[in-house]
Protein backbone atom coordinates (compact mmCIF):
# COMPACT_ATOMS: atom_id res chain seq x y z
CA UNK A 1 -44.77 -18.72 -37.53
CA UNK A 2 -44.48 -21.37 -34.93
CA UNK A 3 -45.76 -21.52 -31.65
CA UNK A 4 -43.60 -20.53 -28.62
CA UNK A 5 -41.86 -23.56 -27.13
CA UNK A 6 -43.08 -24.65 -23.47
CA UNK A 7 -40.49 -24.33 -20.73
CA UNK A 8 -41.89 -26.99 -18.78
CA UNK A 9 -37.94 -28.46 -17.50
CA UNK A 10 -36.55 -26.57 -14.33
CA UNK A 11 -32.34 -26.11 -14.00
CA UNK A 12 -30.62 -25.45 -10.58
CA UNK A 13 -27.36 -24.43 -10.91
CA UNK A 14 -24.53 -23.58 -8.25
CA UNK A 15 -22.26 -21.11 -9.44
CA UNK A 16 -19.27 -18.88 -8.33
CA UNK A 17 -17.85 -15.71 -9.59
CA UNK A 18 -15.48 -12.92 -9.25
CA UNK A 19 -17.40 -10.10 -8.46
CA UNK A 20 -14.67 -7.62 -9.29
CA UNK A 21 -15.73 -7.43 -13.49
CA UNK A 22 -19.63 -7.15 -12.79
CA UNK A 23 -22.37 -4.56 -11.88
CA UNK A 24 -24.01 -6.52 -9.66
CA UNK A 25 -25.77 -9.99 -10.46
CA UNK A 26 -29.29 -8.75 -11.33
CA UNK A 27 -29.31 -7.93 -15.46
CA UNK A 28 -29.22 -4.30 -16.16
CA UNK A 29 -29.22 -3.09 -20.01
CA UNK A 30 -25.53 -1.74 -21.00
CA UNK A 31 -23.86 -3.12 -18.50
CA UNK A 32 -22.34 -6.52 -17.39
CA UNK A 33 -23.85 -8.60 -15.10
CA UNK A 34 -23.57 -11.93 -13.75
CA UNK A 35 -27.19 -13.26 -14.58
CA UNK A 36 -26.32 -11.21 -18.15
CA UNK A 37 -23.66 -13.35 -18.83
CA UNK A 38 -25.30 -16.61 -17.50
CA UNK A 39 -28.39 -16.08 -19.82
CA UNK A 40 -25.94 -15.03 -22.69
CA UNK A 41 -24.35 -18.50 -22.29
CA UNK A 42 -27.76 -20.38 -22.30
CA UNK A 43 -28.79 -18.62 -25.44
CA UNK A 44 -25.12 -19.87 -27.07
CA UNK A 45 -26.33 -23.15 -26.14
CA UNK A 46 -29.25 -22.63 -28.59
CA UNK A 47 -31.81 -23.18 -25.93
CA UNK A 48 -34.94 -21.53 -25.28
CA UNK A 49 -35.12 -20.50 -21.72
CA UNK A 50 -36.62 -18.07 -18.75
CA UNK A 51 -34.67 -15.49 -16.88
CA UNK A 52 -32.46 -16.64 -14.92
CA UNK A 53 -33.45 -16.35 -10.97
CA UNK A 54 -30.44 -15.80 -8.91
CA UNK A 55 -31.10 -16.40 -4.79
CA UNK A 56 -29.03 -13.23 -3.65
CA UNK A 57 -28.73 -10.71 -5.78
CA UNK A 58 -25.35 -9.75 -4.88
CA UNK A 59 -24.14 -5.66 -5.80
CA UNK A 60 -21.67 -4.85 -7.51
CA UNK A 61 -18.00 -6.09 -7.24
CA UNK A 62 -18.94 -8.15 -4.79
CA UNK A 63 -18.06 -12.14 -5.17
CA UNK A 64 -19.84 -15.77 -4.20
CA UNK A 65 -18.74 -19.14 -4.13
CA UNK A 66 -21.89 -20.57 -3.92
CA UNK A 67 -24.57 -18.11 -5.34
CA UNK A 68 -27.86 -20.23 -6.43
CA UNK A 69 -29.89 -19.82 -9.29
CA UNK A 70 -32.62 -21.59 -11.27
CA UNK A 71 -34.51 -21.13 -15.12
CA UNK A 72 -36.35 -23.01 -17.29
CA UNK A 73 -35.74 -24.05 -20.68
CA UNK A 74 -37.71 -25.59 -23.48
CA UNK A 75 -35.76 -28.76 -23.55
CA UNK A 76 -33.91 -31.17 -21.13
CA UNK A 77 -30.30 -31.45 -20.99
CA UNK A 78 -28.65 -33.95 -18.47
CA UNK A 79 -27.11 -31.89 -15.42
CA UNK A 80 -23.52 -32.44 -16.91
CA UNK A 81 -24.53 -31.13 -20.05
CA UNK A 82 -25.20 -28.18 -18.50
CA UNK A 83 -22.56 -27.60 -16.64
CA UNK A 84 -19.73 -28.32 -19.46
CA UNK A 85 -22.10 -26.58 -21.94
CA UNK A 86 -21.75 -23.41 -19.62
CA UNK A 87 -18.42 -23.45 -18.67
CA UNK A 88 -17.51 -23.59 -22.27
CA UNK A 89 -19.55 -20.59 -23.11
CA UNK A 90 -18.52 -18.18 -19.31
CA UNK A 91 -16.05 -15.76 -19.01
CA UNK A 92 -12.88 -17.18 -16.79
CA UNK A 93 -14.61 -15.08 -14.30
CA UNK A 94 -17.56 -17.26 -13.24
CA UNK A 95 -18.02 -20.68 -13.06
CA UNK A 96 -20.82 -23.32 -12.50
CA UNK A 97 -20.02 -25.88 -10.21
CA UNK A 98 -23.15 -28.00 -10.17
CA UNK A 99 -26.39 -28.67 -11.80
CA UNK A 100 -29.61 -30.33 -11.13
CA UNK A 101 -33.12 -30.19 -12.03
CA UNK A 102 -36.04 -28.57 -10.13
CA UNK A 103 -39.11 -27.36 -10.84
CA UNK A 104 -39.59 -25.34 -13.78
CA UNK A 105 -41.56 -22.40 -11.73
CA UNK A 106 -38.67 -22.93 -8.79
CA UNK A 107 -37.04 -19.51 -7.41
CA UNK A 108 -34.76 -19.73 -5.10
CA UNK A 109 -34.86 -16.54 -3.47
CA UNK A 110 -38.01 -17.65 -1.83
CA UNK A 111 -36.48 -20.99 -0.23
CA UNK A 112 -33.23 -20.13 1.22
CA UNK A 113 -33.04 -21.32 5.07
CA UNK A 114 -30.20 -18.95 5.67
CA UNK A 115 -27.24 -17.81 3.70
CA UNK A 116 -23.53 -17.28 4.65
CA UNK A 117 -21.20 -14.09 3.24
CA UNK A 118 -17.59 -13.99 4.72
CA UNK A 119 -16.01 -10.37 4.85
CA UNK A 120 -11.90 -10.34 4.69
CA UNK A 121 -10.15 -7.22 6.13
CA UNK A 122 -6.28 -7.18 6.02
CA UNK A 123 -4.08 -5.18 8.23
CA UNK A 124 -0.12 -4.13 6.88
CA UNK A 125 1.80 -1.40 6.56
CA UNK A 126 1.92 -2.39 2.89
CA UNK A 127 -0.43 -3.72 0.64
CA UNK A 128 -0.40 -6.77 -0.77
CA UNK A 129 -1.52 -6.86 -4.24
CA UNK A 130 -2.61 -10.40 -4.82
CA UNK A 131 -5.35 -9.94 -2.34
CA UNK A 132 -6.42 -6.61 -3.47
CA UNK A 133 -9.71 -7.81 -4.82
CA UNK A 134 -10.47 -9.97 -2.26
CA UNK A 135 -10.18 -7.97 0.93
CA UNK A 136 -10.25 -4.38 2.34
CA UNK A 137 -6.13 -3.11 2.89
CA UNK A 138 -6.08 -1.18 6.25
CA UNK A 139 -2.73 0.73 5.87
CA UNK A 140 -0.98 2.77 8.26
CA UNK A 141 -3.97 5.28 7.88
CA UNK A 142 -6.09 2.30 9.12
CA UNK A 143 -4.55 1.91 12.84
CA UNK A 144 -5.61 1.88 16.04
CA UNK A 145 -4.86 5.45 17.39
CA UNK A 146 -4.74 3.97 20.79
CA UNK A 147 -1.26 1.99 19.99
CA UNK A 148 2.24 2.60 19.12
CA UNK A 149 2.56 2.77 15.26
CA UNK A 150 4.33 -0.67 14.87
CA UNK A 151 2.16 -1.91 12.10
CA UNK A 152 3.08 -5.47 12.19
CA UNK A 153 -0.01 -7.15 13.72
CA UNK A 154 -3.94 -7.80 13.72
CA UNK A 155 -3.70 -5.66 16.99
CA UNK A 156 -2.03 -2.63 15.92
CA UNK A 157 -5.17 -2.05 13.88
CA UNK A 158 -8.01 -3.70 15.34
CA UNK A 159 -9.22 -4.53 18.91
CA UNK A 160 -10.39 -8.28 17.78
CA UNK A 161 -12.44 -8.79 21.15
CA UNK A 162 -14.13 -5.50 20.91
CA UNK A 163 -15.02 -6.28 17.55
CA UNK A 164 -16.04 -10.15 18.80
CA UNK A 165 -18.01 -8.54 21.86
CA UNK A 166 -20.43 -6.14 19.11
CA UNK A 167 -20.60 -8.72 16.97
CA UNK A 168 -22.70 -10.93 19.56
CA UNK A 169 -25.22 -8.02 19.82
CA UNK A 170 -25.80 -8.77 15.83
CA UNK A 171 -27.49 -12.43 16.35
CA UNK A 172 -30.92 -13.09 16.87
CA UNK A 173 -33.72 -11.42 15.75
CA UNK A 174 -33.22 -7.25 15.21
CA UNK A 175 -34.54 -4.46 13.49
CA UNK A 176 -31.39 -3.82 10.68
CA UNK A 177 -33.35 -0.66 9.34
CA UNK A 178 -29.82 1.43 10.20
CA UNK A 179 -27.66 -1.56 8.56
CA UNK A 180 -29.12 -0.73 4.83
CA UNK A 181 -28.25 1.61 1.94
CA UNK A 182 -30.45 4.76 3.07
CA UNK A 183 -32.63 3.95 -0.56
CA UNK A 184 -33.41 0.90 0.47
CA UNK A 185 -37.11 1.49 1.80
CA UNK A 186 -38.59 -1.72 1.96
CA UNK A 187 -41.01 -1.86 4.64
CA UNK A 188 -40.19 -5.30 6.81
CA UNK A 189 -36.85 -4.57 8.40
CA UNK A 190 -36.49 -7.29 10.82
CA UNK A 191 -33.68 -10.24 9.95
CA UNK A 192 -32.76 -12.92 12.35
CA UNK A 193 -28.74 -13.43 12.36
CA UNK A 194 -27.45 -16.67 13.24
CA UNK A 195 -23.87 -16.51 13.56
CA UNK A 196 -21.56 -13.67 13.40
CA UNK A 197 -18.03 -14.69 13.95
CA UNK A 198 -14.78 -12.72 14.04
CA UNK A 199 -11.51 -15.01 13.34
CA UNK A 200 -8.66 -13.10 13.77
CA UNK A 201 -5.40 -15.16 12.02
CA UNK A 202 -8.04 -16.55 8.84
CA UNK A 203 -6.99 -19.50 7.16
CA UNK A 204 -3.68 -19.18 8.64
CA UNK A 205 -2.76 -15.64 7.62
CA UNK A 206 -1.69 -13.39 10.52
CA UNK A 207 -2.87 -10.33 8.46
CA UNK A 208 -6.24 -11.47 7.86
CA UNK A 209 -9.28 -11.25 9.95
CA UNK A 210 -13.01 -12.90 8.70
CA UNK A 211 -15.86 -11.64 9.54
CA UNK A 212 -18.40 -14.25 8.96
CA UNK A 213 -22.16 -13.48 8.57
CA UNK A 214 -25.07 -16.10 8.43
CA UNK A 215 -28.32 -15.03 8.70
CA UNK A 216 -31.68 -15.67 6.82
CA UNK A 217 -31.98 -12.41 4.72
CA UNK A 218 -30.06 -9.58 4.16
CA UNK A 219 -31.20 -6.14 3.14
CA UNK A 220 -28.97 -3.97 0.39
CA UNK A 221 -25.09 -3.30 1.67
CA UNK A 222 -26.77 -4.84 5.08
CA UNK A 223 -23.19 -7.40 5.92
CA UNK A 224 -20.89 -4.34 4.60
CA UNK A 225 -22.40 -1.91 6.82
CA UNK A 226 -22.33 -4.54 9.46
CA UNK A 227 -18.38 -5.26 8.14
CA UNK A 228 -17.88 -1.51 8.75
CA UNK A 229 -19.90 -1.30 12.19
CA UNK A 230 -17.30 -3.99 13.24
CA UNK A 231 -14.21 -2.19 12.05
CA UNK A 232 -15.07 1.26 13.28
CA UNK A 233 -15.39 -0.74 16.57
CA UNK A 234 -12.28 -2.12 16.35
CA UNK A 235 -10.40 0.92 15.29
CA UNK A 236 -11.76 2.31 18.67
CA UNK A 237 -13.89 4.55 16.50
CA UNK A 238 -17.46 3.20 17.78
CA UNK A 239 -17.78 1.39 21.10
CA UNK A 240 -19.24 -2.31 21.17
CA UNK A 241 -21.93 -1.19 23.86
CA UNK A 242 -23.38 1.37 21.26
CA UNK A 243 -24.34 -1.11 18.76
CA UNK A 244 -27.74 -2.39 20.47
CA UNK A 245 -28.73 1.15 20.17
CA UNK A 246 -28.22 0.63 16.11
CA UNK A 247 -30.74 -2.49 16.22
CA UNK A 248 -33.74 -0.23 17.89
CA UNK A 249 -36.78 0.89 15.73
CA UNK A 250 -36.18 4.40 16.14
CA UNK A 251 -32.17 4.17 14.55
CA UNK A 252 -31.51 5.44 10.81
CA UNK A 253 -28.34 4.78 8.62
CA UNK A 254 -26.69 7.44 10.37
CA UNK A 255 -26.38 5.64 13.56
CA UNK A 256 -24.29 2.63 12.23
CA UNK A 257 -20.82 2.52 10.80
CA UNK A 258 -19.20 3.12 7.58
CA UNK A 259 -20.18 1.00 4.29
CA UNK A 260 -17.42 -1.32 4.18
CA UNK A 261 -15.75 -1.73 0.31
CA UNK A 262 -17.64 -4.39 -1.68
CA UNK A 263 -14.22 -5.97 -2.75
CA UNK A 264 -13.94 -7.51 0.65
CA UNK A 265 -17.71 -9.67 0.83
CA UNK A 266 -18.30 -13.00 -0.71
CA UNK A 267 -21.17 -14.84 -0.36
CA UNK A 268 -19.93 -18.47 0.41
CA UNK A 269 -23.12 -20.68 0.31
CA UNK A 270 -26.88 -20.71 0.79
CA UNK A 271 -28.95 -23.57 2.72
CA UNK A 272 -32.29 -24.26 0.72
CA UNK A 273 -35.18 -25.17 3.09
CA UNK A 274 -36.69 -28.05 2.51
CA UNK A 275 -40.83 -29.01 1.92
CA UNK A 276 -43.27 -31.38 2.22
CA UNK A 277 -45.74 -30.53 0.43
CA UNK A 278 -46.53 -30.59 -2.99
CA UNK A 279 -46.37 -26.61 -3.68
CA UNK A 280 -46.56 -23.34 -2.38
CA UNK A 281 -47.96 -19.91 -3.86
CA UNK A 282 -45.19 -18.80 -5.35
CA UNK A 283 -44.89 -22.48 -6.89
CA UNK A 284 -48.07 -24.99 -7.46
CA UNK A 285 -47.37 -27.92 -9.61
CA UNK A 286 -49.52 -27.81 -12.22
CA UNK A 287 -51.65 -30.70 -13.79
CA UNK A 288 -49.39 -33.92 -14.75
CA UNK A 289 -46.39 -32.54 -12.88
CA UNK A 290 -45.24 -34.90 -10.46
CA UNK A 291 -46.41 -34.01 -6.43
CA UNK A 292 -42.70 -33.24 -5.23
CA UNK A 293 -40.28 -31.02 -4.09
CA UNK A 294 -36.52 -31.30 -5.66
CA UNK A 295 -33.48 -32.95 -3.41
CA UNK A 296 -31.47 -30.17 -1.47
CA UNK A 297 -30.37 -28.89 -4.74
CA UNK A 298 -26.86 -29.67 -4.53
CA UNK A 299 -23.64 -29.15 -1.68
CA UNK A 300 -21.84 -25.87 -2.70
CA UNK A 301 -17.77 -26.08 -2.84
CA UNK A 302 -15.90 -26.85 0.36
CA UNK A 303 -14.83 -23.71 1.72
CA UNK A 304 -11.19 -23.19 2.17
């Protein structure tokens, strides 16, 4: 019986998905997953590999354009290789857009300067089914109770400044302990948000509003609670002055808004941080490996 092959060469890979088909990214026994499938693929390649180390572990039908990840295998395979030899082998539902190497010991999830998720609401009297994964439907159940019941624009449904006014209370550094699932119990609590936009009229659709999160970490559910903070608001439901009360120490998951769906969050791309030195803990070259830190690992997709 042969000796297990080395993994000593380190893949990067920039991939996208539709989160609608998929428990989650992180692998779960029984069930499909994104890093599953991903690892399934490598195996169909007939290389020996690691598990796969995604950089957000995203839940549950929710989608990314630019999710990163990183593994290493027993051999090296040219970055295109990769990247046809994958696509071949993935479900139309995911797709890798780019590969380079890295370090073999490399985790993203430990380097990402910030990362961006973009949550789409849509406001009509009917729904529009070619957006149904992709965005949460207010109806005519969803209006403003403060308005007429026209149900023809953004503003029968949602107060856009109100919503643009809490928003600004989101960025800097807070205490998000009320803005995650109430099982998440993780003990540091603080995440510094660095932009959190609401563009009414997105990408040129009158029905559409974005609500556009970057930040540098994100606890479970943390941008769809914040997603649903925001609507309540606009809906008239919460005001924007009670939201700094949601970001004190004391607050629980009660005090925030509703969970927004998942079907309405994508995580659109991640920023790695740069180094300059050789290694950190998490990742020390070891003896013969070169003293060096891979490139950015690669531009995600242009955002439309």
């Amino acid at each position: 019986m042969g000796d297990k092959p080395q993994l000593m060469h380190g893949v990067c890979v920039c991939l996208g998905y539709d989160g609608t088909g998929f428990h989650g990214w992180q692998a779960q026994p029984g069930l499909r997953t994104v890093q599953g499938m991903l690892e399934e693929a490598i195996d169909e390649m007939g290389i020996e590999h690691g598990p796969v180390r995604g950089c957000s572990r995203t839940d549950a039908g929710v989608h990314a354009l630019g999710q990163i990840a990183s593994f290493a295998a027993a051999i090296e395979v040219p970055p295109e290789g990769w990247t046809s030899g994958l696509n071949a082998r993935l479900p139309e539902d995911i797709v890798v857009h780019d590969t380079q190497p890295c370090y073999r010991r490399y985790n993203p999830r430990f380097h990402a300067a910030y990362k961006r998720y973009r949550y789409l609401v849509r406001c009509g009297q009917q729904r529009d089914p070619l957006i149904r994964k992709q965005a949460w439907q207010l109806g005519p159940k969803g209006m403003r109770k403060d308005v007429e019941r026209r149900g023809v624009r953004i503003e029968d449904y949602l107060d856009v400044e109100a919503m643009k006014a809490a928003a600004a209370h989101f960025v800097g550094p807070h205490d998000f302990r009320a803005f995650r699932q109430s099982g998440d119990q993780r003990e540091i609590v603080v995440r510094e948000m660095f932009e959190v936009n609401v563009v009414p009229d997105w990408n040129g659709r009158p029905d559409l509003v974005a609500i556009d999160v970057v930040g540098n970490s994100f606890m479970k559910n943390m941008v769809r609670i914040m997603a649903g903070t925001l609507v309540d608001v606009g809906r008239g439901w919460l005001t924007a002055d009670a939201v700094p009360a949601m970001l004190r120490e004391d607050a629980d998951r009660n005090d925030a808004g509703q969970t927004a769906p998942a079907c309405g969050l994508m995580l659109v791309d991640i920023e790695l941080a740069r180094f300059d030195g050789p290694g950190d803990a998490f990742d020390r070259p070891t003896e013969g490996e070169p003293p060096q830190r891979p490139q950015k690992v690669m531009p995600t997709p242009p955002v439309k």
